[in-house]
N, C-alpha and C. Protein backbone atom coordinates (compact mmCIF):
# COMPACT_ATOMS: atom_id res chain seq x y z
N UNK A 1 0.83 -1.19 0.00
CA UNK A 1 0.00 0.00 0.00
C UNK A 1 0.87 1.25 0.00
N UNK A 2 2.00 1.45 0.95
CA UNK A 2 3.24 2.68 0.84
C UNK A 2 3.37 2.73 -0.50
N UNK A 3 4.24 1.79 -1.11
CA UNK A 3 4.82 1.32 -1.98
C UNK A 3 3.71 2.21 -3.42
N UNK A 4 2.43 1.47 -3.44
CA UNK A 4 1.32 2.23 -4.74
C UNK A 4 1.08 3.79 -4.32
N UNK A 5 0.89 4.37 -2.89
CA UNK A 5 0.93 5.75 -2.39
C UNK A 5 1.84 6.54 -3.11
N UNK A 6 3.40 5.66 -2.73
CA UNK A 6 4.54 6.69 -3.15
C UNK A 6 4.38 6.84 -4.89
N UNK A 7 3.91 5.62 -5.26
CA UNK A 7 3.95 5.76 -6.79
C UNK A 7 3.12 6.54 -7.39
N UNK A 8 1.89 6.60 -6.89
CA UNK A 8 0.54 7.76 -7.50
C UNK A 8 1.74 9.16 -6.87
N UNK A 9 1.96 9.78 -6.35
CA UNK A 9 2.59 10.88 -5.59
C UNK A 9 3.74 11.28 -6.71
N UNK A 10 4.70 10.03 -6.69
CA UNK A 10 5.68 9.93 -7.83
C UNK A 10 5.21 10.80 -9.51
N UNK A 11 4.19 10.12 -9.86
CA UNK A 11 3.43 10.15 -11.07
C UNK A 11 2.90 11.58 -11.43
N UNK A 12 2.31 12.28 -10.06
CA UNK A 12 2.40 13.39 -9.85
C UNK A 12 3.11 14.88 -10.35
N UNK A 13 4.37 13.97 -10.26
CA UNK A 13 5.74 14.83 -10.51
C UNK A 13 6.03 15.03 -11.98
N UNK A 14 7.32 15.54 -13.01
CA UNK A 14 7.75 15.22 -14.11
C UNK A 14 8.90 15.39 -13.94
N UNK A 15 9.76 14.77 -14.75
CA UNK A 15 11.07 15.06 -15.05
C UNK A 15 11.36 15.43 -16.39
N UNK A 16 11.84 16.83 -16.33
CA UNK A 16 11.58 16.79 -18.16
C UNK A 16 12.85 16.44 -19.00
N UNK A 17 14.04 15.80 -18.82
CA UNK A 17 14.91 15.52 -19.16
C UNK A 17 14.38 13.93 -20.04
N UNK A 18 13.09 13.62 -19.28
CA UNK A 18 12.59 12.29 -19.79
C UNK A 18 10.77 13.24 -20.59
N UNK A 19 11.55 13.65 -21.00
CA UNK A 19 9.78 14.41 -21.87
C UNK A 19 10.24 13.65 -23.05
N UNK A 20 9.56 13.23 -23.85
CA UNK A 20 9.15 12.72 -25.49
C UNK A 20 7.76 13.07 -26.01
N UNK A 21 8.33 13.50 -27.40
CA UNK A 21 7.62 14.09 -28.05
C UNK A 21 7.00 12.90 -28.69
N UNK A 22 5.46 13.15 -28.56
CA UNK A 22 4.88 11.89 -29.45
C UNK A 22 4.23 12.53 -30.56
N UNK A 23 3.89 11.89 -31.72
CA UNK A 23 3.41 12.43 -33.18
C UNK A 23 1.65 12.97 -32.24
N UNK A 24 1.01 13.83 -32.59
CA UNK A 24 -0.33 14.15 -32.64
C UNK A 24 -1.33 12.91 -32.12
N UNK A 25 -1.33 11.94 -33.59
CA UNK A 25 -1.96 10.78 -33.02
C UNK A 25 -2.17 10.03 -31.95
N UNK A 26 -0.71 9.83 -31.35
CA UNK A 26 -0.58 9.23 -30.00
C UNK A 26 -1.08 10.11 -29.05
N UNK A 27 -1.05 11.65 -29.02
CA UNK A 27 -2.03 12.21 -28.33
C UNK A 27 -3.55 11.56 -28.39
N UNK A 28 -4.52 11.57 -29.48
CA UNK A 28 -5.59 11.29 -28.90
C UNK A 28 -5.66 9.82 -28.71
N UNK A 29 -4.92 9.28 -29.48
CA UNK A 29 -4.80 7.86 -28.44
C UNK A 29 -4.52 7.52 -26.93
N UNK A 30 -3.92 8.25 -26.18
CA UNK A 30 -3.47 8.44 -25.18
C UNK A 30 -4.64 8.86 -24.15
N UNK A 31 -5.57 10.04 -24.86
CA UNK A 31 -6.95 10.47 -24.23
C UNK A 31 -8.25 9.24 -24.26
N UNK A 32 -7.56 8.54 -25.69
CA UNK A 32 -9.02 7.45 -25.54
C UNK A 32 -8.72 6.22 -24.53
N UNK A 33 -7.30 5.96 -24.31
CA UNK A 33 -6.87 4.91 -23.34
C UNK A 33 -7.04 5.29 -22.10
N UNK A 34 -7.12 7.08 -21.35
CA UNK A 34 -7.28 7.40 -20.52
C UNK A 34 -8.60 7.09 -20.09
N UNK A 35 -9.70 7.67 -20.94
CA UNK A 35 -10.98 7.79 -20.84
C UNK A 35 -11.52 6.28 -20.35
N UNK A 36 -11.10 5.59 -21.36
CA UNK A 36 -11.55 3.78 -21.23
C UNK A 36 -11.14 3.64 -20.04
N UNK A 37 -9.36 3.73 -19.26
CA UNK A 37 -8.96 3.65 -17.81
C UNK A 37 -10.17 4.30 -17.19
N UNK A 38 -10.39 5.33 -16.95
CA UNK A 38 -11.29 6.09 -15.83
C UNK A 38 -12.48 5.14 -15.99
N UNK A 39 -13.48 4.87 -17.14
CA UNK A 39 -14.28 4.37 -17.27
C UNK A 39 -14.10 2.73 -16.26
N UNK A 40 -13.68 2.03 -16.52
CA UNK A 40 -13.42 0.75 -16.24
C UNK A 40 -13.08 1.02 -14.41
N UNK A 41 -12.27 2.01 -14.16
CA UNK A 41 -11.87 2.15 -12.79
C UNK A 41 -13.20 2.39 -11.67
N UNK A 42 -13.89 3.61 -12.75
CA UNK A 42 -15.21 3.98 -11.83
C UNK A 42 -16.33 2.51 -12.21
N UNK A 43 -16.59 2.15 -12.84
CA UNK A 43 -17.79 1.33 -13.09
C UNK A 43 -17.29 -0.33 -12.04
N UNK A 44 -15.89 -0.51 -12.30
CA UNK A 44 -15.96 -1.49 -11.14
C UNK A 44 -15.32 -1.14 -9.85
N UNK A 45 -15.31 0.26 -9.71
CA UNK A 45 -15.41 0.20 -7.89
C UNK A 45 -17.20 0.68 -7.83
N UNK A 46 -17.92 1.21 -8.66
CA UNK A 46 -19.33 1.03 -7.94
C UNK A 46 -19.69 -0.12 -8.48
N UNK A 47 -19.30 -1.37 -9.19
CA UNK A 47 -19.69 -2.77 -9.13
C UNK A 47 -19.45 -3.36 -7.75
N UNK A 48 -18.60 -2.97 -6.94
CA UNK A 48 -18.09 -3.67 -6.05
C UNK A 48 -18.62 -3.18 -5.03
N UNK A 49 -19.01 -2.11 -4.78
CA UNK A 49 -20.21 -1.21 -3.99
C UNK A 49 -19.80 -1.29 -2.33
N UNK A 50 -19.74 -2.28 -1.54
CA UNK A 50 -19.76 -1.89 -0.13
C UNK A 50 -18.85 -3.15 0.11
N UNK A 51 -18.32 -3.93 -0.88
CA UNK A 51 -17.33 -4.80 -0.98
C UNK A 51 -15.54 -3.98 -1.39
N UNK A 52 -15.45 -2.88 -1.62
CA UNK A 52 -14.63 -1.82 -2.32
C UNK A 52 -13.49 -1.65 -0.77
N UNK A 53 -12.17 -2.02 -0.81
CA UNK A 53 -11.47 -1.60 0.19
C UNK A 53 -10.10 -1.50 -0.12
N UNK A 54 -9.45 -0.80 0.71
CA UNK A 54 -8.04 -0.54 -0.05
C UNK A 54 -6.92 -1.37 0.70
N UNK A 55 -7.25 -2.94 0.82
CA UNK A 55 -6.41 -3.36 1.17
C UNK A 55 -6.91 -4.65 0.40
N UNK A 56 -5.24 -5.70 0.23
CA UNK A 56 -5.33 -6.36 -0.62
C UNK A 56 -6.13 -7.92 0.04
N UNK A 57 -6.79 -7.40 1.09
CA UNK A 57 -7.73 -8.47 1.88
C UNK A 57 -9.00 -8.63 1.59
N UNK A 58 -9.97 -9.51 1.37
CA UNK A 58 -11.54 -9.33 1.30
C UNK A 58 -11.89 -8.81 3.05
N UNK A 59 -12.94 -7.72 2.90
CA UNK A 59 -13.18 -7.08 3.95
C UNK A 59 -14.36 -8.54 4.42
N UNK A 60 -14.44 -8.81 5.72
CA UNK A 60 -15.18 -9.33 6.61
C UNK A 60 -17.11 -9.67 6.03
N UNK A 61 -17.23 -10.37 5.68
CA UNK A 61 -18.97 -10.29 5.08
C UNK A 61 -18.70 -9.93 3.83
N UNK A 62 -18.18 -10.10 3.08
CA UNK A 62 -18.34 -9.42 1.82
C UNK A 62 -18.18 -10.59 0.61
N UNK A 63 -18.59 -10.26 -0.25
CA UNK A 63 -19.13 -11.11 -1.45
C UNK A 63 -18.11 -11.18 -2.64
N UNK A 64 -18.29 -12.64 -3.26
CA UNK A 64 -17.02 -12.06 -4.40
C UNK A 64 -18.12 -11.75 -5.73
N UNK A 65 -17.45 -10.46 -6.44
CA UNK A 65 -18.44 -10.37 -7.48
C UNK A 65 -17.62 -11.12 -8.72
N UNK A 66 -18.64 -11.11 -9.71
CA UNK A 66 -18.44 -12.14 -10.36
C UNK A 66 -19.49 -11.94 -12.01
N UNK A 67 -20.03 -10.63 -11.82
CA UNK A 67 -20.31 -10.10 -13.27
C UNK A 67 -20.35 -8.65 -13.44
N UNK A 68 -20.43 -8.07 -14.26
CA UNK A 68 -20.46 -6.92 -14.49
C UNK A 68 -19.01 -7.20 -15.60
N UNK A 69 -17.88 -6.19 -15.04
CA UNK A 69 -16.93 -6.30 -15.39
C UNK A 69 -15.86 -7.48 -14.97
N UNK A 70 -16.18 -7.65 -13.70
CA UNK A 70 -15.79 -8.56 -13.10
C UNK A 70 -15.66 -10.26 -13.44
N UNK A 71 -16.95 -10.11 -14.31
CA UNK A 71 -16.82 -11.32 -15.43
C UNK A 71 -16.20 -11.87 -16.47
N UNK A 72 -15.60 -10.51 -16.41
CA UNK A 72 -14.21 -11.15 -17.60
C UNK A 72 -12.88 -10.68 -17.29
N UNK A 73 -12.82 -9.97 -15.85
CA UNK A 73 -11.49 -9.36 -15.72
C UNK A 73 -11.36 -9.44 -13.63
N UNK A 74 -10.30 -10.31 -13.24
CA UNK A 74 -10.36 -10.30 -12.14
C UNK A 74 -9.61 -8.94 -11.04
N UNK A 75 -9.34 -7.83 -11.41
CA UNK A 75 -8.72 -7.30 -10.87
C UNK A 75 -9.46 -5.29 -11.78
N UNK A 76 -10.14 -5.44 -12.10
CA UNK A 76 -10.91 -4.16 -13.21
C UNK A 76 -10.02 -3.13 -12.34
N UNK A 77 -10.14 -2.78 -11.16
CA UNK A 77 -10.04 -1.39 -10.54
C UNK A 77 -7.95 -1.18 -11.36
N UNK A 78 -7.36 -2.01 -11.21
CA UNK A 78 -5.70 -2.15 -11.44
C UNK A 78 -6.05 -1.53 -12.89
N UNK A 79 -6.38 -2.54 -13.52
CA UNK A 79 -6.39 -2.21 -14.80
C UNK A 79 -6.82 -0.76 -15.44
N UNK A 80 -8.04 -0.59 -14.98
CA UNK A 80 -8.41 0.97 -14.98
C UNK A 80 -6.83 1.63 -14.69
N UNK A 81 -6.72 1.57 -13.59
CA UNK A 81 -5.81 2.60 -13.15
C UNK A 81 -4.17 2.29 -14.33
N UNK A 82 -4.20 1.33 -14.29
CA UNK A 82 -3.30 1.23 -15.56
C UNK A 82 -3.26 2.06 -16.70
N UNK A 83 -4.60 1.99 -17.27
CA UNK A 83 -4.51 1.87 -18.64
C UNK A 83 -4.54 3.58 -18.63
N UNK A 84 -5.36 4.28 -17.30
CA UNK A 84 -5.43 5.76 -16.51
C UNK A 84 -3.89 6.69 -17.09
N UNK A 85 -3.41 5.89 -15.98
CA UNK A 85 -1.99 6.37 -16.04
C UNK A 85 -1.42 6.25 -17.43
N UNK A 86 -1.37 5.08 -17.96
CA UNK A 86 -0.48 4.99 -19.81
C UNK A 86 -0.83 6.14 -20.33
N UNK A 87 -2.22 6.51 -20.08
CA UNK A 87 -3.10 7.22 -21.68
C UNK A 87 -2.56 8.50 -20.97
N UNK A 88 -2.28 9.09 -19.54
CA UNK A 88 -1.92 10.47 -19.43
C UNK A 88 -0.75 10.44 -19.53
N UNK A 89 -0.10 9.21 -19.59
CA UNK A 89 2.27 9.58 -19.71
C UNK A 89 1.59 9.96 -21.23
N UNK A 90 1.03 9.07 -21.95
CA UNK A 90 1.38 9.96 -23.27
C UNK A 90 1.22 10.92 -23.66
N UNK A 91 -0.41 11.31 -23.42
CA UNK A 91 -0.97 12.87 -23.49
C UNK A 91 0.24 14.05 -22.91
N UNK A 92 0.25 13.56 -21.74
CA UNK A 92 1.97 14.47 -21.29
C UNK A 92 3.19 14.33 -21.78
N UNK A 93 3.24 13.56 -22.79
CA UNK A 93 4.57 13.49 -23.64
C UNK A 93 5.87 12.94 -22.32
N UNK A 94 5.63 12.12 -21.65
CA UNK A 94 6.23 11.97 -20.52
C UNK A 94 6.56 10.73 -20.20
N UNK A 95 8.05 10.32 -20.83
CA UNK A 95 9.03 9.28 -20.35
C UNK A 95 8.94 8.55 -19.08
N UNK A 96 9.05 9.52 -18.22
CA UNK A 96 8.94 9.34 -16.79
C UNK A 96 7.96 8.72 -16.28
N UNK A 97 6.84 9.53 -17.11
CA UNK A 97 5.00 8.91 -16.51
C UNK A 97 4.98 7.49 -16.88
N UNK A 98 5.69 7.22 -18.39
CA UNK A 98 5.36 5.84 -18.69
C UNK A 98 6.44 4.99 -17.57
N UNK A 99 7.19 5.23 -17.40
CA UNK A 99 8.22 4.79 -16.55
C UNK A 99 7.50 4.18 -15.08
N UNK A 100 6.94 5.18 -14.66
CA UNK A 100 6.07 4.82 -13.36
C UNK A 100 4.72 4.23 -13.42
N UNK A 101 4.07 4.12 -14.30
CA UNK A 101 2.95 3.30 -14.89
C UNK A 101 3.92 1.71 -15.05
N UNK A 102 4.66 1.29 -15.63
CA UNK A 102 5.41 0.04 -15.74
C UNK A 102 5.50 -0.37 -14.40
N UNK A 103 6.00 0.93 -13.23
CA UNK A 103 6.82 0.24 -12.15
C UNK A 103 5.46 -0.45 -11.55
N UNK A 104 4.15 0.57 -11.51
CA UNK A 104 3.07 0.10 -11.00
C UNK A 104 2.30 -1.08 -11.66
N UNK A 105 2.77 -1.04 -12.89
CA UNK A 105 2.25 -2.50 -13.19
C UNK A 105 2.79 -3.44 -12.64
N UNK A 106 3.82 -3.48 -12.26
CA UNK A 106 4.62 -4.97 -11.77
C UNK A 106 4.21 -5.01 -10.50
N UNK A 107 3.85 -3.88 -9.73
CA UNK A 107 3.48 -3.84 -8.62
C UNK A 107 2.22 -4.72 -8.64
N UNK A 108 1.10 -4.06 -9.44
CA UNK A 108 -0.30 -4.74 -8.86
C UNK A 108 0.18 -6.17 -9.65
N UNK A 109 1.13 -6.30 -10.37
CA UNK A 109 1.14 -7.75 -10.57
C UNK A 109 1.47 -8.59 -9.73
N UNK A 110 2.18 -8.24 -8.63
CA UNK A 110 2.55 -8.85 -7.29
C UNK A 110 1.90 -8.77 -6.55
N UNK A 111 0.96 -7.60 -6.49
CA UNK A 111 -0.23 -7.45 -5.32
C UNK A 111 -0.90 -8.38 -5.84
N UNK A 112 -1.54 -8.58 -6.58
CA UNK A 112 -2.93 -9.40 -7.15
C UNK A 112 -2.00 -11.02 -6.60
N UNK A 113 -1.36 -11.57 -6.61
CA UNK A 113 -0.67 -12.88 -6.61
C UNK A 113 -1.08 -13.00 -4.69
N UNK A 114 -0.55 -11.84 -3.94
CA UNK A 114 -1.13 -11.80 -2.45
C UNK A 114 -2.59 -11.58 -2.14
N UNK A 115 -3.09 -11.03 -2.82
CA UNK A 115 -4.43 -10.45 -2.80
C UNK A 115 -5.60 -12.07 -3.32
N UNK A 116 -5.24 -12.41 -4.13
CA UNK A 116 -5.26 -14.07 -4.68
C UNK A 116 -5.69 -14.92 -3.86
N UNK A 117 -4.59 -15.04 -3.02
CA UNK A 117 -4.57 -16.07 -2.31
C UNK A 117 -5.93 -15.63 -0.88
N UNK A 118 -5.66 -14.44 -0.50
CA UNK A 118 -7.02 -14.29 0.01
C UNK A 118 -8.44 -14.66 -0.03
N UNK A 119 -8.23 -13.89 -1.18
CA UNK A 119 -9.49 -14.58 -1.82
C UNK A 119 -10.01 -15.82 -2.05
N UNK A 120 -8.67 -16.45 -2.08
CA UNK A 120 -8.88 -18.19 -2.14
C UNK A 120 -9.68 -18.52 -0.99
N UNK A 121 -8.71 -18.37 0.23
CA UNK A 121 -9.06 -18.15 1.29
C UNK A 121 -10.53 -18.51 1.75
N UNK A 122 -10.83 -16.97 1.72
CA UNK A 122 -12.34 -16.75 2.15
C UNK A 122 -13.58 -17.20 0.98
N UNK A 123 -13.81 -17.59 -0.40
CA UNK A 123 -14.14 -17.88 -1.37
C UNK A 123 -13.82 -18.96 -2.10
N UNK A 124 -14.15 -20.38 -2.22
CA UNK A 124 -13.71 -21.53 -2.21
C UNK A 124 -13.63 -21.96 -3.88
N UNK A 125 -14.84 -21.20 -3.99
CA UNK A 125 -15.33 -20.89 -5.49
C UNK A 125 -14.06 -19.75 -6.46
N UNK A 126 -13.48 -19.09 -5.98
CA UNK A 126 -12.28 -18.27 -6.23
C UNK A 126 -11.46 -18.66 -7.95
N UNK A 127 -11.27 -20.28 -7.34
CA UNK A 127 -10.37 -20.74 -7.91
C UNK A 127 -10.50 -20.97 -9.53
N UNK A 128 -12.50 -21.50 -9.55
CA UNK A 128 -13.56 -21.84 -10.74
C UNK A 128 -13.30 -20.21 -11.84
N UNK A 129 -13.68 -19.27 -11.11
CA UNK A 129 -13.28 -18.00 -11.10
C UNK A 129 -12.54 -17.48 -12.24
N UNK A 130 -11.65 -17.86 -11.03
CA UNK A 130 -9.94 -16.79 -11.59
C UNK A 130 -9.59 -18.08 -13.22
N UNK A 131 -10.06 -19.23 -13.45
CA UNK A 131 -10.19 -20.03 -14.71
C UNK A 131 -10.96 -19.70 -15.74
N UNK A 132 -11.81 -18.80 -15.74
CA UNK A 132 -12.25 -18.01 -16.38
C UNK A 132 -12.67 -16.68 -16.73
N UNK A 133 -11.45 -16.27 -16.42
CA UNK A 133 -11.12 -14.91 -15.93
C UNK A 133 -9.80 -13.96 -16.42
N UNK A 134 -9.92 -12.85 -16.93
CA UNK A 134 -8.26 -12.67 -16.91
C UNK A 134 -7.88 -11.84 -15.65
N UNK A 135 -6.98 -11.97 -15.56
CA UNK A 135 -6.05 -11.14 -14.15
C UNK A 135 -6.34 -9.46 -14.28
N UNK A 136 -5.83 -9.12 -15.67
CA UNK A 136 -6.16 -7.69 -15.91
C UNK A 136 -6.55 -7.58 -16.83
N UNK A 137 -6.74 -8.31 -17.97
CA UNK A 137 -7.53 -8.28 -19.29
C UNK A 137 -8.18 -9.70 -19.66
N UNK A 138 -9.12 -9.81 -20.48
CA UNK A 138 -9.75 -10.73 -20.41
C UNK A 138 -9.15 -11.77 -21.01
N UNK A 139 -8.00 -11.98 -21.64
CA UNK A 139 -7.51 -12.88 -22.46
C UNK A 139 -5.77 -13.10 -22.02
N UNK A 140 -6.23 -12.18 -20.59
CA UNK A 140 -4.83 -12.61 -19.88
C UNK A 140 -4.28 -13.88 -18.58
């Protein structure tokens, strides 16, 4: 949790020694990958509704969901925030941004592997799940 804090905070920042210039195009590409991130981020944290917590634990009583978005992607909120962050390093022409979007991918790729096993845990059914499921995209 430090660790994703310092990195949103990080992301924050620029270094312009790492600025790149991208052609036009990759600008609005960058806005439509953003848009899709935000989209996907907001629609499955209100899928997840009173199940939604910021730790990589299932909160106490709580349910695993299992459609919406959630039906084809086990981790939506990461991914959002992924795809969030890519589409603004580019819009910002920003080396750096993409730089810290990578570091945070490897991150929730290690969180989700702890976060996982929780879920196993408390959800027995988890396992049926995550077999038809991608981690962060549906064909992953």
């Amino acid at each position: 949790m430090v660790l994703q804090f310092l990195l949103f905070i990080a992301f924050s920042f620029e270094i312009d020694s790492m600025a790149i210039i991208f052609p036009e195009v990759l600008f609005w590409f960058g806005v439509v990958i953003f848009v899709i991130g935000a989209f996907i981020t907001i629609t499955a944290a209100l899928q997840l509704n009173f199940n939604l917590s910021p730790f990589p634990s299932p909160l106490p009583g709580s349910n695993l969901i299992e459609n919406g978005v959630y039906k084809f992607i086990r981790h939506p909120i990461y991914t959002g925030l992924i795809l969030s962050f890519f589409g603004f390093a580019i819009i910002s022409d920003s080396g750096y941004r993409i730089l810290i979007t990578a570091v945070l991918f490897l991150l929730f790729y290690f969180k989700t592997i702890y976060e996982e096993k929780r879920l196993i845990e408390k959800f027995p059914r988890y396992l049926e799940y995550k077999s038809r499921s991608g981690r962060f995209f549906p064909w992953s």
